[in-house]
Structures are given as structure tokens and as C-alpha cells.
N, C-alpha and C. Protein backbone atom coordinates (compact mmCIF):
# COMPACT_ATOMS: atom_id res chain seq x y z
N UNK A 1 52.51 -63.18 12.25
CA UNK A 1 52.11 -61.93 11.64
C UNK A 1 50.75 -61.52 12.21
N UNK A 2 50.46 -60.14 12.03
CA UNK A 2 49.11 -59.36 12.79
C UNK A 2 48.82 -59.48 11.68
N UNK A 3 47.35 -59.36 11.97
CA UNK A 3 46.23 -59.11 11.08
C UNK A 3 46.21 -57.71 10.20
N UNK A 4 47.09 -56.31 10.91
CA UNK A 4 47.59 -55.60 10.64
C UNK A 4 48.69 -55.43 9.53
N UNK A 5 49.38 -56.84 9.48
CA UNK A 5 50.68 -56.73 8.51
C UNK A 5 50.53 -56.99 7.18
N UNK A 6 51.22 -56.43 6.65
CA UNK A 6 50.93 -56.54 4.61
C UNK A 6 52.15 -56.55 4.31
N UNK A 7 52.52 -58.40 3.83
CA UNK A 7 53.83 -58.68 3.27
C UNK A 7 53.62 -59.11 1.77
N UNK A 8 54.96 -59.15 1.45
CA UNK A 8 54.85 -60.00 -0.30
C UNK A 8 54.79 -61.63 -0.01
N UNK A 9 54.55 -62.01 -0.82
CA UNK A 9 54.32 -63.50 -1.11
C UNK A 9 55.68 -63.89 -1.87
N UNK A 10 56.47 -64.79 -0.68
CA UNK A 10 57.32 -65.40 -1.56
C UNK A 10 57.24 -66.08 -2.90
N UNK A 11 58.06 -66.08 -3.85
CA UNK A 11 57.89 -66.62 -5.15
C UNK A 11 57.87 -65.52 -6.53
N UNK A 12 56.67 -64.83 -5.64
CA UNK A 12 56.39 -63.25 -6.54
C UNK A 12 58.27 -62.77 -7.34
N UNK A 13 57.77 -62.41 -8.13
CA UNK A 13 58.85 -61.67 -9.31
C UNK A 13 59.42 -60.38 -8.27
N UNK A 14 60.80 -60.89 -7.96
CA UNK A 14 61.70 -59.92 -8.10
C UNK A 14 61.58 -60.18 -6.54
N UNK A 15 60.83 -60.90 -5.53
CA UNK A 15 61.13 -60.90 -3.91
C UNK A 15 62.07 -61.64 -3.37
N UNK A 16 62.62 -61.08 -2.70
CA UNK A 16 64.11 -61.45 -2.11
C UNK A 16 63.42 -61.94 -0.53
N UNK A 17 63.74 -63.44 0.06
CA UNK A 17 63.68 -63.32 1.12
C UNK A 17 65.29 -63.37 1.83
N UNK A 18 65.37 -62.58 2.92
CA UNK A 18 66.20 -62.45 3.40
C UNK A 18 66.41 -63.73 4.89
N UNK A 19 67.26 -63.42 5.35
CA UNK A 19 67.47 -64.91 6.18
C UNK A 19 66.73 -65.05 7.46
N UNK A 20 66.41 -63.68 7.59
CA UNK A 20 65.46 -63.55 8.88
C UNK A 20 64.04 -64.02 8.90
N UNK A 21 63.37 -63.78 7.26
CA UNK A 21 62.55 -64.30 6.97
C UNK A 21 61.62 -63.25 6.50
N UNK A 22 62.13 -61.98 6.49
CA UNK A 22 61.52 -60.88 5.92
C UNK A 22 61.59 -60.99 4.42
N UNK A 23 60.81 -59.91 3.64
CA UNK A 23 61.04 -60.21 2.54
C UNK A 23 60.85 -58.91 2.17
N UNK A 24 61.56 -58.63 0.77
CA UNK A 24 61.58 -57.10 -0.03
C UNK A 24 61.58 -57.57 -1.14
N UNK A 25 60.98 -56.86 -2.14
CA UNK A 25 61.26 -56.72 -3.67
C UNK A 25 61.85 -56.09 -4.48
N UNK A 26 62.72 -56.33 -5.21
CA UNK A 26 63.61 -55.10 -5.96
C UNK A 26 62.79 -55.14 -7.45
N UNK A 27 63.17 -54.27 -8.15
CA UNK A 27 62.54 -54.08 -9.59
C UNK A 27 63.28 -52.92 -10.63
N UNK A 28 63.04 -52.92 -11.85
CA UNK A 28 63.59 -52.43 -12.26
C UNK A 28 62.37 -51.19 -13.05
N UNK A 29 62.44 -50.09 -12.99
CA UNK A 29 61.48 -49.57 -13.33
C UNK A 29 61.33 -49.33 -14.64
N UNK A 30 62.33 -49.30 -15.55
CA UNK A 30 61.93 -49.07 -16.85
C UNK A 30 60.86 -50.59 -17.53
N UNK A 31 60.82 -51.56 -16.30
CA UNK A 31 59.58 -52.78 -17.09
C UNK A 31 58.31 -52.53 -16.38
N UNK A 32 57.08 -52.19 -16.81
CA UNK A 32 55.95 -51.94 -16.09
C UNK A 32 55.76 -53.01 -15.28
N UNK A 33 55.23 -52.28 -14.40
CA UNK A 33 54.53 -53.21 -13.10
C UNK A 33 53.65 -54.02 -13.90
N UNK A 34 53.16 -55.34 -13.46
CA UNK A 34 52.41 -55.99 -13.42
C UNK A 34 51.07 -55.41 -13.14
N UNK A 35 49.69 -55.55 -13.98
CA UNK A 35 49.01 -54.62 -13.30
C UNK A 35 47.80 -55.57 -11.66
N UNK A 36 47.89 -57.18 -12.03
CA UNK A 36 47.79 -57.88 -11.30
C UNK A 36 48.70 -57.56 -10.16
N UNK A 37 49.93 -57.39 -10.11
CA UNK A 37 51.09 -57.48 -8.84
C UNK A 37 50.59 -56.46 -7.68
N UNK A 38 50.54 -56.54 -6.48
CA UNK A 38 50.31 -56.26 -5.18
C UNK A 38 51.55 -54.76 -5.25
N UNK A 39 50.87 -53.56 -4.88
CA UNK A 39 51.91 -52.15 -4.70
C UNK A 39 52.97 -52.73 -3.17
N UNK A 40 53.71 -51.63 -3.56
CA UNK A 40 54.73 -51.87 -1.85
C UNK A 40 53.89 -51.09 -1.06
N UNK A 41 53.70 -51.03 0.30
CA UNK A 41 53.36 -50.02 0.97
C UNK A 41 54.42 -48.83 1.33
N UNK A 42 55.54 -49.19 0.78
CA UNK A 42 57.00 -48.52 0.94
C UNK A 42 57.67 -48.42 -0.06
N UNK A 43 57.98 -48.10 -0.98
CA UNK A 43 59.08 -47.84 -2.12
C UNK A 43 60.50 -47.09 -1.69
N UNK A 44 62.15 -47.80 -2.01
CA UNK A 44 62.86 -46.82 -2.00
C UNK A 44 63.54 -46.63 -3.14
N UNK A 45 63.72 -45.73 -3.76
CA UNK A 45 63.70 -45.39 -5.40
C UNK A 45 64.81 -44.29 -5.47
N UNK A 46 65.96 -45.75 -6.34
CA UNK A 46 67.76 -44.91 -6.31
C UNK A 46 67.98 -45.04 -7.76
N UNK A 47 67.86 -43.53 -7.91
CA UNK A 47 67.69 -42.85 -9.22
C UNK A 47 68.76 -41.31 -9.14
N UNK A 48 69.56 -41.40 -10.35
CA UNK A 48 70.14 -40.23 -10.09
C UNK A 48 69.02 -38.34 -10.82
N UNK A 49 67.72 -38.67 -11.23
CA UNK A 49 66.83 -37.84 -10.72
C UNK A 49 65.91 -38.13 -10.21
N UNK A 50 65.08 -37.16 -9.56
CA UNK A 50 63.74 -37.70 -8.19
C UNK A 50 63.09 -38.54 -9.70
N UNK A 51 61.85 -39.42 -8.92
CA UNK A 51 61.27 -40.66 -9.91
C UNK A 51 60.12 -40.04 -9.60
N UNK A 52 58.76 -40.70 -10.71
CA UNK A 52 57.93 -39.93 -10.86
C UNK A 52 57.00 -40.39 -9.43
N UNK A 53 55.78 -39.76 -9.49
CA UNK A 53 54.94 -40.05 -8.06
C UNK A 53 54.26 -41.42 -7.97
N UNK A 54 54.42 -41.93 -6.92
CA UNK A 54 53.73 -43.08 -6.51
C UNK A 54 52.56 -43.10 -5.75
N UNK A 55 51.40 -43.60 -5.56
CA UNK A 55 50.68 -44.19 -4.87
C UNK A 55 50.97 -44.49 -3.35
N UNK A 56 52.10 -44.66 -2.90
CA UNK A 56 52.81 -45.37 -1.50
C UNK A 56 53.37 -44.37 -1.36
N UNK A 57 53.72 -44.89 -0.20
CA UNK A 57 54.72 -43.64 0.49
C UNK A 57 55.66 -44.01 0.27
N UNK A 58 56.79 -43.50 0.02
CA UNK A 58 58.30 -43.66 -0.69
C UNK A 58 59.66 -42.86 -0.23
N UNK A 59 60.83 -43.31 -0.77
CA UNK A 59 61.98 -41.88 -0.39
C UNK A 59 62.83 -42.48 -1.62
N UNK A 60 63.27 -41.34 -1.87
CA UNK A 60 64.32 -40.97 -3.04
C UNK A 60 65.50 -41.05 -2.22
N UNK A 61 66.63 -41.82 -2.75
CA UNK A 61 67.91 -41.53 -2.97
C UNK A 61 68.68 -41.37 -3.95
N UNK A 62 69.38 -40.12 -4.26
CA UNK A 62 69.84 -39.81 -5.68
C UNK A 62 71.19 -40.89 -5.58
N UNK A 63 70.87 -41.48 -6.54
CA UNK A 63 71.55 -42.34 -6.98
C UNK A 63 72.16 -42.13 -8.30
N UNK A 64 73.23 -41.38 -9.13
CA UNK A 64 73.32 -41.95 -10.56
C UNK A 64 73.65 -43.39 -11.06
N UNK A 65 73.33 -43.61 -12.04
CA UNK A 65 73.27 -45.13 -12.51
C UNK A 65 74.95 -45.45 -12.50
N UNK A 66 74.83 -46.80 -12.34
CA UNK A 66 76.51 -47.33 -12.03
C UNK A 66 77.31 -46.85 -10.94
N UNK A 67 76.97 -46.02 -10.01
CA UNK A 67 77.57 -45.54 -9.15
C UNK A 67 77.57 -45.55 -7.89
N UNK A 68 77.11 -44.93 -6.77
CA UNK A 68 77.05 -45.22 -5.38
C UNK A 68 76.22 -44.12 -5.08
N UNK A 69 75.68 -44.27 -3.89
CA UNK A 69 74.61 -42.76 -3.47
C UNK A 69 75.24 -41.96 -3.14
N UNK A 70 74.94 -40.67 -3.74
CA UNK A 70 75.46 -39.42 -3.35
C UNK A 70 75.49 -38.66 -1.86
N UNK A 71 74.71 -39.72 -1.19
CA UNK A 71 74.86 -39.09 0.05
C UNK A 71 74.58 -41.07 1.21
N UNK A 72 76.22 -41.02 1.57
CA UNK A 72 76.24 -42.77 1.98
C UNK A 72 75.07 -42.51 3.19
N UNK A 73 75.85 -41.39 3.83
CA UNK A 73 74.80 -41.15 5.42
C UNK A 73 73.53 -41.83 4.91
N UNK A 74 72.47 -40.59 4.24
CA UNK A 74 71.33 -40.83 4.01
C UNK A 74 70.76 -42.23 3.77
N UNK A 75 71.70 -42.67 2.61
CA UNK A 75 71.74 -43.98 2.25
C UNK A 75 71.29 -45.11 3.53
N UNK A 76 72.53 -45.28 4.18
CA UNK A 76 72.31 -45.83 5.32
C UNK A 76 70.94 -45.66 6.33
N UNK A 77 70.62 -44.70 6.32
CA UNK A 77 69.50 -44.75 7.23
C UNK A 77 68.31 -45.27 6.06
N UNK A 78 68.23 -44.87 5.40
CA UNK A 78 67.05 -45.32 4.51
C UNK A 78 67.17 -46.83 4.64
N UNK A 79 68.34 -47.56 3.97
CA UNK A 79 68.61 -48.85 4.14
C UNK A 79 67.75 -49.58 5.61
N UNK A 80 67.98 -48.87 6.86
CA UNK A 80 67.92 -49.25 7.86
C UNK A 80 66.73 -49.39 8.31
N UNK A 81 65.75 -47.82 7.88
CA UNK A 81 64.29 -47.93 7.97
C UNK A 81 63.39 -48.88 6.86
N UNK A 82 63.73 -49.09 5.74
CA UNK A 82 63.39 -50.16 4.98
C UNK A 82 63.56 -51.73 5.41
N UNK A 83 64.49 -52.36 6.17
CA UNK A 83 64.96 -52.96 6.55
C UNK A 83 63.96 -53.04 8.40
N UNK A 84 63.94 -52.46 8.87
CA UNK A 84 62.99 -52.48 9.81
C UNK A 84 61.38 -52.69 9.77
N UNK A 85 61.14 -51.94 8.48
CA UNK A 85 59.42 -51.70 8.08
C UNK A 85 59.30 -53.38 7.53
N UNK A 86 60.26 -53.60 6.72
CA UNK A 86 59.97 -55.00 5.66
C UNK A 86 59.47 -56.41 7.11
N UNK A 87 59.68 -55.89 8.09
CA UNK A 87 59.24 -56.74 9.12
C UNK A 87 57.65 -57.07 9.05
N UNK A 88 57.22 -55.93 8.58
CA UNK A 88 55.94 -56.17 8.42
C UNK A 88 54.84 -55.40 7.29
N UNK A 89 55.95 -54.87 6.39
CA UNK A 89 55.04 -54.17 5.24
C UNK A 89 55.76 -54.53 3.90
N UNK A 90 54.93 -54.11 3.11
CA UNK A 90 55.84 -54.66 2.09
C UNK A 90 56.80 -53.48 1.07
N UNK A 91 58.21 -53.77 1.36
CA UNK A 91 58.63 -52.58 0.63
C UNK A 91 59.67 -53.28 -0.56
N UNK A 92 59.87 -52.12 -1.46
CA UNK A 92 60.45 -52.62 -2.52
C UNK A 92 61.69 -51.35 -2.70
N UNK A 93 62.58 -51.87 -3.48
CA UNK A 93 64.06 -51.00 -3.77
C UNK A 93 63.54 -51.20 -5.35
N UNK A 94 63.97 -50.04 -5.90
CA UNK A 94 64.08 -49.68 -7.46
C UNK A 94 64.71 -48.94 -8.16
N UNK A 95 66.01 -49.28 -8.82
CA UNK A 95 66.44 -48.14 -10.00
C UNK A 95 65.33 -48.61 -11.44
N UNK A 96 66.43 -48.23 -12.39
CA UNK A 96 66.42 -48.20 -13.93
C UNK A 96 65.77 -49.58 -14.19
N UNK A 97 67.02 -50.07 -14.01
CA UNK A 97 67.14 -51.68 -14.32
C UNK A 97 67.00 -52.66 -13.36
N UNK A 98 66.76 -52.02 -12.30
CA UNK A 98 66.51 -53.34 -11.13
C UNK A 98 67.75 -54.34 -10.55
N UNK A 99 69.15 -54.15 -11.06
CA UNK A 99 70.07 -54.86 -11.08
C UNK A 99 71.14 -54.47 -10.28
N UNK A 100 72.25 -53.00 -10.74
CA UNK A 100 72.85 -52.38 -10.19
C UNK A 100 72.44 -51.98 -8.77
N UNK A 101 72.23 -50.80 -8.87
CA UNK A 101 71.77 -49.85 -7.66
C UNK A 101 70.71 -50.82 -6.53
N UNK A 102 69.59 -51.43 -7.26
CA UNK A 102 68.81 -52.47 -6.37
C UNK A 102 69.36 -52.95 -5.87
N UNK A 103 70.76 -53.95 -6.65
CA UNK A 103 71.17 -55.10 -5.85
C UNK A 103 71.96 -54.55 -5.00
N UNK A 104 72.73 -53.66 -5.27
CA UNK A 104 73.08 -52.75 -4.04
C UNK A 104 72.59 -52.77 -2.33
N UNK A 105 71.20 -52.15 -3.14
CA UNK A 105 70.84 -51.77 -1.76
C UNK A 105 70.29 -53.04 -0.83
N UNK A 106 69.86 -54.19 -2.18
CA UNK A 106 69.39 -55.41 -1.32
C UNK A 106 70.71 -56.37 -0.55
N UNK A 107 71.65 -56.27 -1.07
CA UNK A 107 72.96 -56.68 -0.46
C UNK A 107 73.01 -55.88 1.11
N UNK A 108 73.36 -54.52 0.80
CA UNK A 108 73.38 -53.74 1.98
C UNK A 108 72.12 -54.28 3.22
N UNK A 109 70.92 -54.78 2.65
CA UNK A 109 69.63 -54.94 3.12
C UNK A 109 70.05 -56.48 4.07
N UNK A 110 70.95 -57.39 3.33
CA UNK A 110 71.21 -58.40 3.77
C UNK A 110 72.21 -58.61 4.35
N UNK A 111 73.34 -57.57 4.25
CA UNK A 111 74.70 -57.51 5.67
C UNK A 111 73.41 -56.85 6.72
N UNK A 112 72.62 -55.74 6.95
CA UNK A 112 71.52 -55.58 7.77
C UNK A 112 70.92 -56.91 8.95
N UNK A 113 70.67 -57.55 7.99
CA UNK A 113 69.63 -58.73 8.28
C UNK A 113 70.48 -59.80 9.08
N UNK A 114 72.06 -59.91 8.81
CA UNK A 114 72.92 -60.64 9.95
C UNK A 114 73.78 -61.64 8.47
N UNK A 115 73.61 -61.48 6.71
CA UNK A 115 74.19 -61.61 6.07
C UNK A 115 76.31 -61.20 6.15
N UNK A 116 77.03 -62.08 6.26
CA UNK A 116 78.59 -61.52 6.90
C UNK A 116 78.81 -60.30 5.39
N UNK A 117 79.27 -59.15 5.45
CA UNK A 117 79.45 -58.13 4.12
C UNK A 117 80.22 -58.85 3.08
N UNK A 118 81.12 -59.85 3.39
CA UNK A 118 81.90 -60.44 2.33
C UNK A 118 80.88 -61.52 1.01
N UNK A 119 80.07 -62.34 2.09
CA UNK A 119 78.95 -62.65 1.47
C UNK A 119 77.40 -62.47 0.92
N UNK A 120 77.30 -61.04 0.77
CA UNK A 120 76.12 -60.58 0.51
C UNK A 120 76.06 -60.22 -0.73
N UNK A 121 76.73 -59.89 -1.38
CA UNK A 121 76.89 -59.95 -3.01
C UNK A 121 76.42 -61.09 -3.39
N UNK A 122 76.92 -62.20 -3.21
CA UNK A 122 76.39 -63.79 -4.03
C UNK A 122 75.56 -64.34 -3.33
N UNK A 123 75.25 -63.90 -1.76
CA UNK A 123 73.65 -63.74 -1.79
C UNK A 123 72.90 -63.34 -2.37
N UNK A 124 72.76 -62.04 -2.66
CA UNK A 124 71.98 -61.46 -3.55
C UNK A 124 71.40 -62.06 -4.59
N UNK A 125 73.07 -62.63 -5.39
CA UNK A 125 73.14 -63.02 -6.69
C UNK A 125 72.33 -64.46 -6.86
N UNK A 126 72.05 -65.24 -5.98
CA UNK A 126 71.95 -66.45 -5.53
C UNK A 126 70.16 -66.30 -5.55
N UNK A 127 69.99 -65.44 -4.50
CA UNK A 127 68.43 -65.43 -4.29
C UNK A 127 67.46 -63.92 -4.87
N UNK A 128 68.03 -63.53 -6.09
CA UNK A 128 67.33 -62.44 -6.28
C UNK A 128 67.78 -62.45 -8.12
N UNK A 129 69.05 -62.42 -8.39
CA UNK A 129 69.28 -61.71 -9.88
C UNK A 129 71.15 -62.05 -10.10
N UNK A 130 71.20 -63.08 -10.75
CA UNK A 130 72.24 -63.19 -11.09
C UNK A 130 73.57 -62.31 -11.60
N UNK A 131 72.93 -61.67 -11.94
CA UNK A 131 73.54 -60.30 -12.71
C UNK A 131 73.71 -58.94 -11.74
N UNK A 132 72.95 -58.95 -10.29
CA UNK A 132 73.26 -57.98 -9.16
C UNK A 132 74.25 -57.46 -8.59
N UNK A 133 74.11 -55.93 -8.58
CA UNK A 133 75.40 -55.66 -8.53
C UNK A 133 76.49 -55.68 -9.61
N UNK A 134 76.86 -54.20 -10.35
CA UNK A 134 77.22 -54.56 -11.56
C UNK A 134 78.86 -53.94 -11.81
N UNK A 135 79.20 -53.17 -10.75
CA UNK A 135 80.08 -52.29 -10.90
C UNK A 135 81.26 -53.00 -9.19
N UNK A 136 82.78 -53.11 -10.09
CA UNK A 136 83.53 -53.09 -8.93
C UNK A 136 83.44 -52.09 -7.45
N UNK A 137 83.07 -50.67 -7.98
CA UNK A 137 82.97 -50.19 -6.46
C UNK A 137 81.45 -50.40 -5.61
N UNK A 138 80.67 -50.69 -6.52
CA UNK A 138 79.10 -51.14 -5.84
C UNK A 138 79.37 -52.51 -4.91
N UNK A 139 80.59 -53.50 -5.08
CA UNK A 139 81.11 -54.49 -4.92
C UNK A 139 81.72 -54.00 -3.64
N UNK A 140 82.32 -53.03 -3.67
CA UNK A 140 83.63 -52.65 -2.71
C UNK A 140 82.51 -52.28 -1.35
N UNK A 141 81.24 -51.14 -1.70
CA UNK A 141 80.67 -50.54 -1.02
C UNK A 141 79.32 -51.37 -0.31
N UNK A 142 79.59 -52.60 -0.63
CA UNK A 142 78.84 -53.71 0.05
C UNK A 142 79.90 -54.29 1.10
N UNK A 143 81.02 -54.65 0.77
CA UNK A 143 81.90 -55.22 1.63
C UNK A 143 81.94 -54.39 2.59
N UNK A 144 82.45 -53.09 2.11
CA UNK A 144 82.39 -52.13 3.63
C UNK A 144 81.36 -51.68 3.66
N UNK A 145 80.22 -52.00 4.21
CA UNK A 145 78.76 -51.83 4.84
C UNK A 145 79.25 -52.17 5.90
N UNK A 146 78.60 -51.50 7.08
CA UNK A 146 78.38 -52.00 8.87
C UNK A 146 77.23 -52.85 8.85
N UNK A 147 77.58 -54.27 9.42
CA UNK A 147 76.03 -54.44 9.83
C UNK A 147 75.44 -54.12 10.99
N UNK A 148 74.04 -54.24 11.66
CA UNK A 148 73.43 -53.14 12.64
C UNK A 148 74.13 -53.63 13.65
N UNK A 149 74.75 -52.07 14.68
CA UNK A 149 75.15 -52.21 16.12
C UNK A 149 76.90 -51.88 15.48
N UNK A 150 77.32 -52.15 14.39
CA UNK A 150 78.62 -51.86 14.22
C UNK A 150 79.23 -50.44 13.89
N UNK A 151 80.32 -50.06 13.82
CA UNK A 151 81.15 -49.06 13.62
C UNK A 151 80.91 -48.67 12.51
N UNK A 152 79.99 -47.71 12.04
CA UNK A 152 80.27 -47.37 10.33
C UNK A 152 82.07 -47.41 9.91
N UNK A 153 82.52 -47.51 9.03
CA UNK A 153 83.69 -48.05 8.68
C UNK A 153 83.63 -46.68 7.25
């Protein structure tokens, strides 16, 4: 790492390391931040309305709760630039509850990272939140994720 880079500290509440060795945090926003806890330098915040203003620089994906993003395209690229930055900044995924939609996107984050799509769900579940990922098609829409260099499907 550069002297330049600002990551999370494994262990920290709610950080997922991924297999590459990057790391992201998911959270659930209806529990306040910690006021000790370190900000993301990145937030991506999947909410089915825009979320209130942050401090960091951030992107909205309308997300309604239990469901899938209203726009996969977008989705995907966000996924991808989050997933690139977490190389060396620290970013975090956030709905409601931190569970659904998060684990979502941290699954998606981990077929990314070289996770196979069949096993990134109980990855997730394994190294982040037992309870991730809450809905059969949030399930379905992890399996069919591309990981990078593949055929969107």
C-alpha cells in the first residue's frame, strides 16, 4: 500500500474482506454510525429513494427494498467502480438494513473479485452476515452476475 491509500481495518464491524485481499464495508443505515468508526471515502447507497447527504463522495442506486436495482446496467458499473477503488480506498455498500440489498451488492462485489457466482452468496454469508441476501431473486441475480472480462448474461 502507498502512503496515499486509505483502507478499513480488518475486524472493524461490518468489513468484508474479499479474496483478493481488498476490503469493503456494508452497513445498514437505519443503525447510526459509530461516531469513533473511520467514514468511507466512497459510499454506494441502494435505496429505493435518493439517501440523505454524506460527507464522501458517493452514488445512489435506486434500489427498492427486497428487490433488485432498477436499473441492472447502472448497477453493474457502479459494482465495478467500487470494486476497483476498494483497491485502495475505503468504500462501503448500504441499504436500510445492511442485509438484503448490501449483501447483494457484496456478493456481486465477490463474483467481481474471482468469487465462482454459484458461491458468492455463502460467501458472503460466511464472511460478512449470516442472514445476507434475503430474497430468492436477489439469490437468482447473484448467480447470474458476469464476473470481470465475461459476457453479461
Amino acid at each position: 500500500m502507498t502512503s496515499g491509500e486509505v483502507r478499513w481495518e480488518e475486524g472493524q464491524p461490518g468489513v468484508l474482506r474479499l479474496p483478493s485481499g481488498r476490503l469493503v464495508r456494508g452497513r445498514g443505515l437505519r443503525r447510526p454510525l459509530d461516531p469513533g468508526a473511520p467514514s468511507p471515502t466512497y459510499g454506494v447507497y441502494l435505496l429505493g429513494k435518493r439517501p440523505p447527504e454524506v460527507l464522501w463522495e458517493s452514488h445512489w442506486l435506486r434500489w427498492p427494498d427486497f428487490r433488485l436495482p432498477a436499473d441492472r446496467t447502472a448497477a453493474r458499473a457502479a459494482f465495478v467502480e467500487a470494486w476497483e477503488r476498494s483497491a485502495a480506498e475505503r468504500v462501503e455498500f448500504a441499504c436500510a438494513g445492511g442485509r438484503g440489498r448490501t449483501g447483494t451488492a457484496l456478493a456481486c462485489l465477490a463474483v467481481l473479485d474471482g468469487v465462482p457466482p454459484d458461491d458468492a452468496v455463502a460467501y458472503v454469508r460466511g464472511h460478512y452476515d449470516r442472514h445476507a441476501v434475503e430474497t430468492p431473486w436477489q439469490k437468482r441475480y447473484v448467480r447470474n452476475f458476469a464476473p470481470l472480462g465475461a459476457v453479461s448474461r
